[in-house]
Protein backbone atom coordinates (compact mmCIF):
# COMPACT_ATOMS: atom_id res chain seq x y z
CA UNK A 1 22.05 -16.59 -10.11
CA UNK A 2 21.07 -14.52 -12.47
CA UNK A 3 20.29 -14.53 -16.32
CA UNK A 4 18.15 -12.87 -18.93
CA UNK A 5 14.50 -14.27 -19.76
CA UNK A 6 11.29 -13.48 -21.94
CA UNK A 7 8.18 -13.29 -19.85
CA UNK A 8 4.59 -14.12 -21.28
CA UNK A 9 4.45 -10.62 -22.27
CA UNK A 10 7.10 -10.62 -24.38
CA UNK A 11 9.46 -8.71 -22.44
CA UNK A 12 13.02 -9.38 -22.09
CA UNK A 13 14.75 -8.20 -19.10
CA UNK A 14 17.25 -9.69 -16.26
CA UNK A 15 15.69 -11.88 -14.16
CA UNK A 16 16.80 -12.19 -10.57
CA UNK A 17 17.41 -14.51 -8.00
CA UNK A 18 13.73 -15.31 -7.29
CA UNK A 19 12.23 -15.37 -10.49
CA UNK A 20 11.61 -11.96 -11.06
CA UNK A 21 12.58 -9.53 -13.46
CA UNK A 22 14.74 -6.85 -11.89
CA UNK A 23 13.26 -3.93 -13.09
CA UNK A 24 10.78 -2.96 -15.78
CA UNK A 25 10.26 0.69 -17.68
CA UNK A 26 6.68 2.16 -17.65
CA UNK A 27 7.06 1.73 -21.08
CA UNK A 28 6.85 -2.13 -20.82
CA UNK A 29 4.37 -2.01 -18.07
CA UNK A 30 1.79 -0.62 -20.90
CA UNK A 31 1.65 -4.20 -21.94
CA UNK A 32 0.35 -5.80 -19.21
CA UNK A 33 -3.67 -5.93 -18.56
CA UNK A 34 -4.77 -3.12 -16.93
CA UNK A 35 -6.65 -4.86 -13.21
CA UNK A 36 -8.32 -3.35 -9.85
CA UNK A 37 -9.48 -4.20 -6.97
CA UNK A 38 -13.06 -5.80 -7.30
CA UNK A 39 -14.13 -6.45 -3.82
CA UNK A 40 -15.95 -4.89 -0.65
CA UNK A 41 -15.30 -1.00 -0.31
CA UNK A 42 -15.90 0.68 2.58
CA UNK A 43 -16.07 4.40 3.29
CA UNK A 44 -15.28 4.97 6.52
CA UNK A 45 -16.19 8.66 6.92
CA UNK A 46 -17.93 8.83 10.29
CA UNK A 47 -17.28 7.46 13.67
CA UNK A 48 -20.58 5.41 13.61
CA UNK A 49 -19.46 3.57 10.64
CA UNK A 50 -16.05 3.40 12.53
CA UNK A 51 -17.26 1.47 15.40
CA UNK A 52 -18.60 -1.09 13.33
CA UNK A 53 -15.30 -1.89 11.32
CA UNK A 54 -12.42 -1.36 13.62
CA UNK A 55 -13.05 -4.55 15.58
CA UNK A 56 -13.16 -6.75 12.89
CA UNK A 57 -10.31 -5.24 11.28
CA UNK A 58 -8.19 -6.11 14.71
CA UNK A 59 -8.17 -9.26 14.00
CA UNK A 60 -6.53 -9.28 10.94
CA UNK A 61 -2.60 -10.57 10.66
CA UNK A 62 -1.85 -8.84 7.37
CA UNK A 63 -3.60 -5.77 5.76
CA UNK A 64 -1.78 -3.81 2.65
CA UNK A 65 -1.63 -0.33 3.56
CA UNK A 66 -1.77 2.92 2.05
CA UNK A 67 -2.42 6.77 2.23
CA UNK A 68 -3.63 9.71 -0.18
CA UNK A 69 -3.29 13.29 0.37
CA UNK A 70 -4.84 16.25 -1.38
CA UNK A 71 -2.61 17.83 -3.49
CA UNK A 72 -0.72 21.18 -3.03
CA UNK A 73 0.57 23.04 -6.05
CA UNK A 74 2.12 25.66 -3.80
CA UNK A 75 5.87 24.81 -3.87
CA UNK A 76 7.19 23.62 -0.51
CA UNK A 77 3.71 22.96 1.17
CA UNK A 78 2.42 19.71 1.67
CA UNK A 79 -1.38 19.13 2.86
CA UNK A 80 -2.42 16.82 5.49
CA UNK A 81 -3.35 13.31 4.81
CA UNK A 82 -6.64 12.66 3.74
CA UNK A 83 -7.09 9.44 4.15
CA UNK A 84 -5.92 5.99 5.25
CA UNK A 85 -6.56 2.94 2.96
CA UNK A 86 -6.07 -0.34 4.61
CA UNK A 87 -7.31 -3.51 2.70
CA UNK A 88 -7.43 -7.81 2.68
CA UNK A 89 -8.14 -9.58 -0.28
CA UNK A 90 -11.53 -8.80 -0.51
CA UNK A 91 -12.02 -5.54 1.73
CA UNK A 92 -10.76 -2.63 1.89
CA UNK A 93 -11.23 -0.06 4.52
CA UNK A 94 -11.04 3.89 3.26
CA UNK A 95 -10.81 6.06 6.36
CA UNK A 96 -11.38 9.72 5.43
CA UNK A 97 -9.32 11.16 8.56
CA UNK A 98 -9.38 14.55 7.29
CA UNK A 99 -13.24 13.92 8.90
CA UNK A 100 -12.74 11.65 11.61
CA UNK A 101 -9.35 11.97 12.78
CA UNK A 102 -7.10 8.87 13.69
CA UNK A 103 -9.25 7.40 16.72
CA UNK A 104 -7.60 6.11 19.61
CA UNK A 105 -8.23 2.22 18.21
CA UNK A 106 -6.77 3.01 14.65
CA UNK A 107 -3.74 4.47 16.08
CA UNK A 108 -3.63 1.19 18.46
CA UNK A 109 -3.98 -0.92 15.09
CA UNK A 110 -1.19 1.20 13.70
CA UNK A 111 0.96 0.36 16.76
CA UNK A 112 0.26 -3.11 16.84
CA UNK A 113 3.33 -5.09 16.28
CA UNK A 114 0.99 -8.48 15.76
CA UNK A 115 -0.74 -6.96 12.67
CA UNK A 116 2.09 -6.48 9.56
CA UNK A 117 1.03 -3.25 7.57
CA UNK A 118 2.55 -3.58 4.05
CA UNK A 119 2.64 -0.57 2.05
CA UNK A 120 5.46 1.38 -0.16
CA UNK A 121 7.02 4.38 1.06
CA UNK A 122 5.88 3.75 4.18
CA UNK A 123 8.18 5.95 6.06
CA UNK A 124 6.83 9.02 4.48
CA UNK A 125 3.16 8.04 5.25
CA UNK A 126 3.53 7.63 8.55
CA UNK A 127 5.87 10.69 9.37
CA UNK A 128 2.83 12.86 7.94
CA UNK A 129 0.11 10.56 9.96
CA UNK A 130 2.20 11.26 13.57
CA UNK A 131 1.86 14.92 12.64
CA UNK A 132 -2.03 14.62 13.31
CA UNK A 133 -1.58 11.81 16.32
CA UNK A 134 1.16 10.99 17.83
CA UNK A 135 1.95 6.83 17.86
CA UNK A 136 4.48 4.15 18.19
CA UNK A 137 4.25 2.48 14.78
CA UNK A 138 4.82 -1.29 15.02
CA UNK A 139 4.58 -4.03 12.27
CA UNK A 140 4.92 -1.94 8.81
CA UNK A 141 6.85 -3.50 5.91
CA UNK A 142 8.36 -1.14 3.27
CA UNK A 143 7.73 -3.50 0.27
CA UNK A 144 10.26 -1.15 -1.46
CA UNK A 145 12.80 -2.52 0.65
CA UNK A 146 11.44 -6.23 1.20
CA UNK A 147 11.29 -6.79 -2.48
CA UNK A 148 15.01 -6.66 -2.29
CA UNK A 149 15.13 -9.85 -0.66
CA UNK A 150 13.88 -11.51 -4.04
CA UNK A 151 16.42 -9.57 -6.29
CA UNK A 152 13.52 -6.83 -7.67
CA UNK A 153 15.55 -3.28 -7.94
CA UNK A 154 12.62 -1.60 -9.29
CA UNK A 155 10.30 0.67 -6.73
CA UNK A 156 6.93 1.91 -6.88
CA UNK A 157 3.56 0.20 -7.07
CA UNK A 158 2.77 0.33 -10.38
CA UNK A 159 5.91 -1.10 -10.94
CA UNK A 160 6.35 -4.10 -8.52
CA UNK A 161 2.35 -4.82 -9.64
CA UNK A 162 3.56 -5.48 -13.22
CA UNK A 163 6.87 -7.86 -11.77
CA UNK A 164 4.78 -9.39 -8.86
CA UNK A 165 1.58 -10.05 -9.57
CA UNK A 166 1.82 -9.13 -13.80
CA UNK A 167 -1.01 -6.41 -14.34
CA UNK A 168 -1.03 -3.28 -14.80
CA UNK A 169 -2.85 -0.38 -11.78
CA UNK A 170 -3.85 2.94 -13.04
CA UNK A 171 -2.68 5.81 -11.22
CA UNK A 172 -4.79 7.97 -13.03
CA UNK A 173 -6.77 9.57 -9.55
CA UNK A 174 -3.38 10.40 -7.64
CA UNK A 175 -3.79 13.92 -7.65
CA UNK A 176 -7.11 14.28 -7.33
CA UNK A 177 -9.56 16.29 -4.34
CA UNK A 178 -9.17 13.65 -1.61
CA UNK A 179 -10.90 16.47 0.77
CA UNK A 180 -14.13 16.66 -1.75
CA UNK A 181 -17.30 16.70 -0.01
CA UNK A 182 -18.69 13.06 -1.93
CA UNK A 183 -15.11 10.83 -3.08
CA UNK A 184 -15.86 9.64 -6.79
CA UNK A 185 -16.69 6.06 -7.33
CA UNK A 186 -13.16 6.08 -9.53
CA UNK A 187 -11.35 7.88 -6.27
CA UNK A 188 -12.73 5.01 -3.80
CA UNK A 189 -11.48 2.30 -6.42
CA UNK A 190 -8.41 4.03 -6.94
CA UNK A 191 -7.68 4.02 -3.46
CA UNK A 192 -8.64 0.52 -2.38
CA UNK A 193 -6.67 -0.91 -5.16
CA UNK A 194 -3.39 0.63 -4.05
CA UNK A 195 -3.93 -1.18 -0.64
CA UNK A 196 -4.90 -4.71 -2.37
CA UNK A 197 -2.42 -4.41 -3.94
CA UNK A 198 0.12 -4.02 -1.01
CA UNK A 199 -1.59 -7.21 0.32
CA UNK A 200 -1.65 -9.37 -2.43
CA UNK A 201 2.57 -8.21 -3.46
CA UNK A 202 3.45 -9.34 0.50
CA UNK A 203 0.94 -12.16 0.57
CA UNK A 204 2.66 -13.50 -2.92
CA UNK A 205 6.17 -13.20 -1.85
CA UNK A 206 5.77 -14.88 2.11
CA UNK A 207 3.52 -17.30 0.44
CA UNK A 208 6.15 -20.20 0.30
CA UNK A 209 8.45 -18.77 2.55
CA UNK A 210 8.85 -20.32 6.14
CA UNK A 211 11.48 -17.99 7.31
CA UNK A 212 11.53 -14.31 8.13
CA UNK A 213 13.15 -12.07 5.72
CA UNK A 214 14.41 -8.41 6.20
CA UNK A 215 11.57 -5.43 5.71
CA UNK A 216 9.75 -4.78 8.89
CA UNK A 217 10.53 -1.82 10.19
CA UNK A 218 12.08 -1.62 13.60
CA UNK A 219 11.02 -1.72 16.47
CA UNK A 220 9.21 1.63 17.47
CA UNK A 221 8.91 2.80 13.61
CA UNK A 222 11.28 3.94 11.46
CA UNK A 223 13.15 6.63 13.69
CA UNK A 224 10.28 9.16 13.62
């Protein structure tokens, strides 16, 4: 059932079924602390480094997922993507593909249907990531769609950071080089925190929950 409520910030809004607010303005999201991720970064940028991560990173169950692209300001042309963020709660993986490609292991941990990949907008990402290796993507949540299940309406990450997990993200580095020869200590943070936090909103919401609920995508992707 739901009813209107006051959260700790001060913010009245209609709370749904789960005991979250519905939606939230970017307005209202100004007043929550501004957070990041704070642990492990690594820049994956060469195959070297590749082979010493990917194995570990296997055996994983649940990584938040994410991609950045270098932006195009020609109308109707879209780059490829640049890079694929994939993170735990205290790592986070930045592979700069525009370097190394998508190995033939990534792709497997892409199309493995025993390790759940929860991003937003996932669709999108991965149409653009089949475009530079073809794959049968297996275990991705759309947390756009899962948050459903727990009466949220609003999408985004910024947004479902502020309802889920109450801070704020910064998406201040979006549309910055993500081809630059060196990525900025600000980019690499940037980037691992949109991951995180992809983790931590899934984590959060399965946390008490001993049933499946709707969101993975089915099987063999999302129709791509």
């Amino acid at each position: 059932m739901n009813g209107s409520f006051q959260n700790d910030k001060g913010i009245t809004g209609v709370m749904g079924n789960k005991g979250y607010l519905e939606n939230i303005t970017i307005e209202e999201i100004l007043d929550y602390e501004l957070s990041w991720f704070k642990g492990e970064i690594i820049l994956v940028d060469n195959l070297k480094t590749f082979g010493k991560v990917i194995a570990g990173l296997m055996k994983e169950r649940l990584l938040g997922f994410d991609t950045e692209t270098r932006p195009s300001f020609r109308k109707g042309h879209k780059n490829k993507v640049s890079l694929i963020q994939l993170a735990t709660g205290n790592k986070a993986y930045l592979f700069r593909i525009n370097r190394i490609g998508i190995p033939h292991e990534l792709a497997g941990l892409l199309a493995n249907p025993e390790i759940t990949k929860a991003g937003v907008a996932v669709h999108d990402d991965i149409k653009f990531l089949k475009n530079i290796r073809k794959f049968s993507p297996e275990g991705f949540i759309d947390l756009q769609n899962f948050v459903r299940n727990f009466g949220i309406q609003s999408s985004g990450l910024k947004k479902l950071a502020a309802i889920i997990l109450g801070f704020r993200i910064s998406k201040r580095q979006q549309v910055t080089d993500w081809e630059a020869e060196v990525l900025s200590e600000p980019q690499q943070v940037y980037a691992a925190t949109d991951a995180w936090v992809c983790y931590e909103i899934y984590k959060k919401l399965t946390k008490n929950n001993n049933h499946p609920l709707p969101g993975l995508l089915p099987e063999g992707g999302p129709g791509l």
